[in-house]
Structures are given as structure tokens and as C-alpha cells.
C-alpha atoms as a PDB file:
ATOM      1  CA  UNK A   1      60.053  92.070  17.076  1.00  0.00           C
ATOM      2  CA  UNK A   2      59.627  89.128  20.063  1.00  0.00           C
ATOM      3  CA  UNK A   3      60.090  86.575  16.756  1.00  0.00           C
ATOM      4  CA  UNK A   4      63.445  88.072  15.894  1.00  0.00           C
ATOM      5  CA  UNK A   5      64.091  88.487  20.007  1.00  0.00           C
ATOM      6  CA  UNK A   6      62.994  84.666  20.395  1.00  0.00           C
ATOM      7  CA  UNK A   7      65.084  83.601  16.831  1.00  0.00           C
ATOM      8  CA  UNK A   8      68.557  85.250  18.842  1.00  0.00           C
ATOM      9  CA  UNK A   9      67.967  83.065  21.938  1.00  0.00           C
ATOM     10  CA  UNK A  10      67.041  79.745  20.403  1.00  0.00           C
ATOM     11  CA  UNK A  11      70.443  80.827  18.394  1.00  0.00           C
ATOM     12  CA  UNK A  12      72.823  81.467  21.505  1.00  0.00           C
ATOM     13  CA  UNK A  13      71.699  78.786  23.730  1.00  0.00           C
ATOM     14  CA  UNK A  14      72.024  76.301  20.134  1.00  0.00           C
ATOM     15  CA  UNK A  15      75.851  77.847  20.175  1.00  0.00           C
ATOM     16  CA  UNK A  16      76.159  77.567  24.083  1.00  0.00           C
ATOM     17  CA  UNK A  17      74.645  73.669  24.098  1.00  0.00           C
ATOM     18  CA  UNK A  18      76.806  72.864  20.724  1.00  0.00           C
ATOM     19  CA  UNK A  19      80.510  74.147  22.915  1.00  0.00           C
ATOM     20  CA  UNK A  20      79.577  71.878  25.873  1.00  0.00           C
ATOM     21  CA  UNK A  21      82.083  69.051  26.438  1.00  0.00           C
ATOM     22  CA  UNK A  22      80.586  66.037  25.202  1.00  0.00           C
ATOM     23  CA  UNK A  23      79.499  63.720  28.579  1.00  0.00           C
ATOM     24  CA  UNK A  24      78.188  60.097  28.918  1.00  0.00           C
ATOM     25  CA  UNK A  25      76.319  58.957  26.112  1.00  0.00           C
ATOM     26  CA  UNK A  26      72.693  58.978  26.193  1.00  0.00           C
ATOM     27  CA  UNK A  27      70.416  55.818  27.535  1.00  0.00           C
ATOM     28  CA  UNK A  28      68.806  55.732  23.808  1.00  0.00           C
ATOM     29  CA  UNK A  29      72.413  55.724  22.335  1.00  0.00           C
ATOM     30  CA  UNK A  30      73.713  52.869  24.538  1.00  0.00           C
ATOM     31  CA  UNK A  31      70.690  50.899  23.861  1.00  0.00           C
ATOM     32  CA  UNK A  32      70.616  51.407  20.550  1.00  0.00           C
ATOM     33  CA  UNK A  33      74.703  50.462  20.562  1.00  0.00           C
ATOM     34  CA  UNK A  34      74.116  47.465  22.683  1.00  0.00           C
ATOM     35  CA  UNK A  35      71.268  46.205  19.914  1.00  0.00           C
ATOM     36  CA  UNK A  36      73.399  46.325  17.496  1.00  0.00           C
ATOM     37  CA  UNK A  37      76.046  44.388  19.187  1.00  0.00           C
ATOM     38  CA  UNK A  38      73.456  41.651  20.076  1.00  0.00           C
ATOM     39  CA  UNK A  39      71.806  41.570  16.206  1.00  0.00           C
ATOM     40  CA  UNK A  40      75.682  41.204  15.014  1.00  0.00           C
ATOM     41  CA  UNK A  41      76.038  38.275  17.543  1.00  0.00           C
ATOM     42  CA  UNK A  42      72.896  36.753  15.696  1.00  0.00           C
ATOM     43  CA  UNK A  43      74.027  37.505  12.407  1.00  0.00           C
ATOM     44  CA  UNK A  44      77.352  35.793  12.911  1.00  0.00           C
ATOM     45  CA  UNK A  45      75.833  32.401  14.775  1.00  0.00           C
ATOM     46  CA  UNK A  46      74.478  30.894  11.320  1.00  0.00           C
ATOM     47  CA  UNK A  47      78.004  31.970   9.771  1.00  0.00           C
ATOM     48  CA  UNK A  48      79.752  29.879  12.399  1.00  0.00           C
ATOM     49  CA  UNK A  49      77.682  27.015  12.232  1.00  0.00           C
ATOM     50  CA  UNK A  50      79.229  26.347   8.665  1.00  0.00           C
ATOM     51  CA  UNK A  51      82.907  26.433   9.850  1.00  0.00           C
ATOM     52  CA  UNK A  52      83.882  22.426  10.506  1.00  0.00           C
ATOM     53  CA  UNK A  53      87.286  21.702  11.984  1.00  0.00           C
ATOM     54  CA  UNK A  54      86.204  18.236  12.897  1.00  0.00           C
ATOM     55  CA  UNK A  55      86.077  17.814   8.955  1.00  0.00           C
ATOM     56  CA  UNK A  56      89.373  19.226   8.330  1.00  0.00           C
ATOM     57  CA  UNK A  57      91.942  16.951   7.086  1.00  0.00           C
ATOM     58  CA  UNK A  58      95.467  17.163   9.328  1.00  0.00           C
ATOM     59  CA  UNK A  59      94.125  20.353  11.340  1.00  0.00           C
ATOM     60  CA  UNK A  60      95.268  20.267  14.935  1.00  0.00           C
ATOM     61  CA  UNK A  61      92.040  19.201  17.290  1.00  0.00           C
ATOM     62  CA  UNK A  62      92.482  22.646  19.049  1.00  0.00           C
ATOM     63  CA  UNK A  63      90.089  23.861  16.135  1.00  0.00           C
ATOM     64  CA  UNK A  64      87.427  22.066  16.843  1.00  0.00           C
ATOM     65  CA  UNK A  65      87.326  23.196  20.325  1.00  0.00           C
ATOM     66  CA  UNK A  66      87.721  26.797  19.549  1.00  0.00           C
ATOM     67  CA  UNK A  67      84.762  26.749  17.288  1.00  0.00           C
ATOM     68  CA  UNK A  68      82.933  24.945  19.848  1.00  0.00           C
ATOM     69  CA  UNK A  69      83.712  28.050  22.357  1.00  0.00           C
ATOM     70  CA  UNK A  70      83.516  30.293  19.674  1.00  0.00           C
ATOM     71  CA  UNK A  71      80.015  28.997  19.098  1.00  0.00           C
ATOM     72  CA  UNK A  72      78.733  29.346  22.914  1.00  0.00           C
ATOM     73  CA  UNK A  73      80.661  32.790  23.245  1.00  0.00           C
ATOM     74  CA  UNK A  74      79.271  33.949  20.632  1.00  0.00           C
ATOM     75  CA  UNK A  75      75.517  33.512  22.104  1.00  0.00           C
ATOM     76  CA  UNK A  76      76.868  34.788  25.542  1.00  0.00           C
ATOM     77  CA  UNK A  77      78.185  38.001  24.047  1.00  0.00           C
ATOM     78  CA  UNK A  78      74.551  38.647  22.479  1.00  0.00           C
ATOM     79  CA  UNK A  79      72.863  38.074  25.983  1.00  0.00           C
ATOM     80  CA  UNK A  80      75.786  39.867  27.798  1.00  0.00           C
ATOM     81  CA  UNK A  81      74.519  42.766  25.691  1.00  0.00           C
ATOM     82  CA  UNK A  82      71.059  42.720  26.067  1.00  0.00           C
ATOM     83  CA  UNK A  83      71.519  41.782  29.608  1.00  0.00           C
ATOM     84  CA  UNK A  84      73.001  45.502  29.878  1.00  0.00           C
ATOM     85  CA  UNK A  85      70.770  47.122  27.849  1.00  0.00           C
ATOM     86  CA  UNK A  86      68.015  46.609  30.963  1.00  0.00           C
ATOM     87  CA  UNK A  87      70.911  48.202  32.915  1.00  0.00           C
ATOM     88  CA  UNK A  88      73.082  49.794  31.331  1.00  0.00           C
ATOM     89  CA  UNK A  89      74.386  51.922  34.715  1.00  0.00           C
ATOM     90  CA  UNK A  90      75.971  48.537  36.011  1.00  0.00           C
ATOM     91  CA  UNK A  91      79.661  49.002  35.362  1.00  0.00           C
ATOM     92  CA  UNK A  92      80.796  45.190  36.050  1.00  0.00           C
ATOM     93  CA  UNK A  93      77.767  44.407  32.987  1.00  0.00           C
ATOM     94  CA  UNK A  94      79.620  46.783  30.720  1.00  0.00           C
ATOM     95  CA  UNK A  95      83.181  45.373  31.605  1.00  0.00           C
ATOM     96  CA  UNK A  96      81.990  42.033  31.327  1.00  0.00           C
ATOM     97  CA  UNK A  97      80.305  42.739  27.556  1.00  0.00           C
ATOM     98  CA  UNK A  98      83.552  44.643  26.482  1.00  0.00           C
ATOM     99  CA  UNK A  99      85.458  41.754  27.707  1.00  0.00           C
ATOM    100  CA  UNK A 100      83.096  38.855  25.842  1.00  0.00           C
ATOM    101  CA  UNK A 101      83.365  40.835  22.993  1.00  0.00           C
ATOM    102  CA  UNK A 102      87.373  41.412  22.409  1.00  0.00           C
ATOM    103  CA  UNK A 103      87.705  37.375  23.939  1.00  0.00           C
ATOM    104  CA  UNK A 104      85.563  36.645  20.860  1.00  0.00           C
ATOM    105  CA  UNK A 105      87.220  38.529  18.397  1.00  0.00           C
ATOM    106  CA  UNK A 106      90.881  36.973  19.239  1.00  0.00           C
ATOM    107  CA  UNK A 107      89.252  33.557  19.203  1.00  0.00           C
ATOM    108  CA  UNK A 108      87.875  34.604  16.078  1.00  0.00           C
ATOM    109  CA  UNK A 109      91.122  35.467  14.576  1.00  0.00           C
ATOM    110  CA  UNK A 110      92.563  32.018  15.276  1.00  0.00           C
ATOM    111  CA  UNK A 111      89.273  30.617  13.985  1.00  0.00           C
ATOM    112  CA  UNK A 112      90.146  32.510  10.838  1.00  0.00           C
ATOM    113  CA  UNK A 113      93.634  31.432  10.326  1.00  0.00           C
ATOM    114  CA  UNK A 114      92.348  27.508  10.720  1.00  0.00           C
ATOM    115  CA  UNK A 115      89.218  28.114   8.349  1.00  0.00           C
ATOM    116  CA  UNK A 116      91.857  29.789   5.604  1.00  0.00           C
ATOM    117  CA  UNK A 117      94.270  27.610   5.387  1.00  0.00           C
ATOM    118  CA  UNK A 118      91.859  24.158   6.102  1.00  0.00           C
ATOM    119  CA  UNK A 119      88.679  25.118   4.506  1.00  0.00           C
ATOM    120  CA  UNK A 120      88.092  28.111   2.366  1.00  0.00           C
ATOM    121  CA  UNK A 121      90.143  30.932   2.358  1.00  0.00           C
ATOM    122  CA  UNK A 122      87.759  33.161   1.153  1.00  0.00           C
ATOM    123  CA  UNK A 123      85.153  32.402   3.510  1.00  0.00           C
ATOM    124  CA  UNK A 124      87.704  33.517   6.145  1.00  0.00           C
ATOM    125  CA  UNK A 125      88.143  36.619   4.474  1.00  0.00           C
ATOM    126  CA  UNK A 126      84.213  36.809   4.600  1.00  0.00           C
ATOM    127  CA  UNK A 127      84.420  35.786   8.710  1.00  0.00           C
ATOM    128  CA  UNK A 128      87.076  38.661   9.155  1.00  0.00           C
ATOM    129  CA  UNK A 129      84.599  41.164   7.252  1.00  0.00           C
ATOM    130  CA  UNK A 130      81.850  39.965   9.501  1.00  0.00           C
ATOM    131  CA  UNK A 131      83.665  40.317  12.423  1.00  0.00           C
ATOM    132  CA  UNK A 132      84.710  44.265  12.032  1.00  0.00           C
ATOM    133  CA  UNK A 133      81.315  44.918  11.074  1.00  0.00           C
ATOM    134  CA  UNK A 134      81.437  45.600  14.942  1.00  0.00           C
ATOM    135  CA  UNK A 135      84.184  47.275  15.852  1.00  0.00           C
ATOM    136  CA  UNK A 136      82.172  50.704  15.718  1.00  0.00           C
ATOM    137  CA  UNK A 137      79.961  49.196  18.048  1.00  0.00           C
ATOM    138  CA  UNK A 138      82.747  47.707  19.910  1.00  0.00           C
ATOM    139  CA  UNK A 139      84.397  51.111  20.043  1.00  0.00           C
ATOM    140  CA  UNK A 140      80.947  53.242  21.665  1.00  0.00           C
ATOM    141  CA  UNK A 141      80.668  50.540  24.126  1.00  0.00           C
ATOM    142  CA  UNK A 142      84.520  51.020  25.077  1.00  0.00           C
ATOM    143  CA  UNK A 143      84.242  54.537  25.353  1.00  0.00           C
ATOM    144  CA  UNK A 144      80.839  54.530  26.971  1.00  0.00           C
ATOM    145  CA  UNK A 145      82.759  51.629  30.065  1.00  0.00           C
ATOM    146  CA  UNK A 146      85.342  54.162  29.867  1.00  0.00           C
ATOM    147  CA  UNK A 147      83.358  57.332  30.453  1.00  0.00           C
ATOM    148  CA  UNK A 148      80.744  55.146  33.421  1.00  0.00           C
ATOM    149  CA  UNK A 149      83.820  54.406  35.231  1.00  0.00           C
ATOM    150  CA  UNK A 150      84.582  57.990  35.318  1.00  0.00           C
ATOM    151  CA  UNK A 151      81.436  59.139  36.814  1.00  0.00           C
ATOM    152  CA  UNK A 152      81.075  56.016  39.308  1.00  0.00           C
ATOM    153  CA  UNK A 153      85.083  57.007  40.380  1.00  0.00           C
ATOM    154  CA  UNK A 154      83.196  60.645  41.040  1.00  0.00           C
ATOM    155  CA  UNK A 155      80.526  59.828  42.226  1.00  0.00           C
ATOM    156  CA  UNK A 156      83.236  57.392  44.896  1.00  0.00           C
ATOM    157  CA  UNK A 157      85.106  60.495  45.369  1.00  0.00           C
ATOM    158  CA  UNK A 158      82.004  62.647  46.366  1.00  0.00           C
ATOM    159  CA  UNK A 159      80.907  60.111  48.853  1.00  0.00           C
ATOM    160  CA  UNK A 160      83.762  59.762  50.551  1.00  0.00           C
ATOM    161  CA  UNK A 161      84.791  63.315  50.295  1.00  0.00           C
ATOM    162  CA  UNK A 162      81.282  63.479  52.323  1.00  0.00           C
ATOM    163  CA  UNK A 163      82.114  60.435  54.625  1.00  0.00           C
ATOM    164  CA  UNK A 164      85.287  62.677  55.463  1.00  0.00           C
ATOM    165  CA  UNK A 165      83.551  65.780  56.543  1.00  0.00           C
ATOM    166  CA  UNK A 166      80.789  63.553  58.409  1.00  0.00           C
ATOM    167  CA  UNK A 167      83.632  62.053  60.433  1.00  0.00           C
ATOM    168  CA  UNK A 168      84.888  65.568  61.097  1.00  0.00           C
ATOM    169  CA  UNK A 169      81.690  66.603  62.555  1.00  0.00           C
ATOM    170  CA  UNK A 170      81.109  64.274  64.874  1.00  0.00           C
ATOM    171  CA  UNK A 171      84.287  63.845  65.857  1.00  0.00           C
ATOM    172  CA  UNK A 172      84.377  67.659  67.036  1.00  0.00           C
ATOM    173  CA  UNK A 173      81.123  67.169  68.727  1.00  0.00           C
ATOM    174  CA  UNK A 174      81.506  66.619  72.912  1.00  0.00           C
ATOM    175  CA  UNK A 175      81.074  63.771  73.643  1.00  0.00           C
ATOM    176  CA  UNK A 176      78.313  61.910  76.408  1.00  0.00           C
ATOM    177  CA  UNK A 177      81.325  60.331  78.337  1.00  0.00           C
ATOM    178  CA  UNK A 178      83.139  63.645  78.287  1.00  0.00           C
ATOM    179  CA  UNK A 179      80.336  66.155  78.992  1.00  0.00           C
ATOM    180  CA  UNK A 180      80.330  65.855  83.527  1.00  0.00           C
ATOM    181  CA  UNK A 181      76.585  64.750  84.213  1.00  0.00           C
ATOM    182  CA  UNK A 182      75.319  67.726  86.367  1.00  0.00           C
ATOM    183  CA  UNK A 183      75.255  67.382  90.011  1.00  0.00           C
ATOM    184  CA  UNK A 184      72.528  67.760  92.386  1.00  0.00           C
ATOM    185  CA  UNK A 185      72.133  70.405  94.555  1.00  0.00           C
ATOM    186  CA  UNK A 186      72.986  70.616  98.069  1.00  0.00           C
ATOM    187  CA  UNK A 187      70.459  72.541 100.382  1.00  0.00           C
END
């Protein structure tokens, strides 16, 4: 009889914990989001380093440039992310990774466009691939900025919210200036 009595509340507080509102995503998950992002940086370095617009013939010398940043952005955005990963709580981290990461993708883009029409169009098809191999990753790490603003904006709110009522307290307290210093006693 306790099984059965123990089986019903494992059940409703299952039910009860499965209808809460989904909150900030776990540490683990973020970690584990942010190591992906920083392996897919990795991945695409080697991939990059076979793209030559210095070799292609009657490309504008923009290309070479952008494959140059592409190349250092590219390591930047894999120790942006496991820069955050140590900490993930620090919103300008987050902001800045999210950031790195769609600046890399547009540059990639244009990359693209350069390497298909001076190089090998399939292999650009193949950079594109590479490139939205992320954008799930890219996507919890938007969400997850988006939902640590939220709570630091809160957590803002509370504080001054508490500033407010400190203010209000001491501001309805007597003050020394105010309060007549007692005088002495004639005898």
C-alpha cells in the first residue's frame, strides 16, 4: 500500500514539474552548447585554410582580406565560447559570442559567393553546409543571451525596487540636525 501511495506522488509531482514554464537553461546545457560551438569553430579552421583568393584569377582583393578576417574570427569565436563556458553568468561574454558568431556567418556568406564563382562552386556549397551545422547551436545560445538578460533586468529591478524602499526609510527617519539636543537643567 505505501508503494502504490509513493508510485501516485512520484506521478503528480512528475505532472506538476513537466507544466512548469520552461526557465534559463541549465549550466550543463550551456556548456555543453558552448562546446559545441567551439569544436564547430575547429572543425571549420582546416576548411578555411583551403579557400585562396590571393590565387583567384580577376577576383576583387577584398577576398583575400575577408578570408584573412574570416580566418582570425573564426579562432576568436571558438575562444569567445570557451571563454564563457568558465562563466557563462557574464551577459557582455554571451553578447559578445552571439555577436562573433552572426559577424562570422555574414562574412562567411560573402566568402561563399567569392569561393563559388572563383574557385569551386561546390566546395562553397560544402562551406554553406558547414556553416549551418551551427545554427542550432547558434539558436540555444541566442535564446539562452535572451533569457540571462531577462533575469539580470530582474534581478536590476529587484535591487532598485529595494534601493527605493531603503531611501524611503531613512528618509522618514528624524534626523540628528532636526532632533533639539536636550538641554541642561537649571537648579
Amino acid at each position: 500500500m505505501k508503494l502504490a501511495r509513493y508510485s501516485v506522488l512520484l506521478l503528480v509531482a512528475g505532472a506538476l514539474y513537466a507544466q512548469q514554464p520552461a526557465g534559463m537553461q541549465g549550466d550543463w546545457d550551456i556548456h555543453k552548447t558552448l562546446d559545441a560551438i567551439a569544436l564547430h569553430a575547429d572543425r571549420l579552421t582546416p576548411f578555411l585554410d583551403q579557400i585562396h583568393p590571393e590565387n583567384w584569377n580577376g577576383s576583387p582583393d577584398g577576398y583575400v582580406t575577408q578570408a584573412r578576417t574570416c580566418r582570425a574570427e573564426i579562432r576568436a569565436v571558438a575562444a569567445s565560447a570557451r571563454n564563457l563556458s568558465r562563466n557563462p553568468e557574464k551577459l557582455t561574454d554571451a553578447l559578445q559570442t552571439l555577436f562573433r558568431i552572426r559577424t562570422l556567418e555574414t562574412m562567411l556568406a560573402s566568402l561563399s559567393e567569392g569561393l563559388r564563382k572563383y574557385q569551386n562552386p561546390p566546395m562553397a556549397d560544402m562551406l554553406n553546409a558547414a556553416v549551418a551545422e551551427n545554427t542550432t547551436n547558434r539558436d540555444r545560445l541566442q535564446q539562452y543571451v535572451l533569457e540571462l538578460a531577462a533575469e539580470k533586468e530582474q534581478e536590476c529591478r529587484v535591487a532598485d525596487e529595494e534601493a527605493q524602499r531603503c531611501r524611503q526609510s531613512i528618509s522618514r527617519q528624524p534626523s540628528r540636525d532636526r532632533v533639539a539636543a536636550p538641554r541642561p537643567e537649571k537648579n
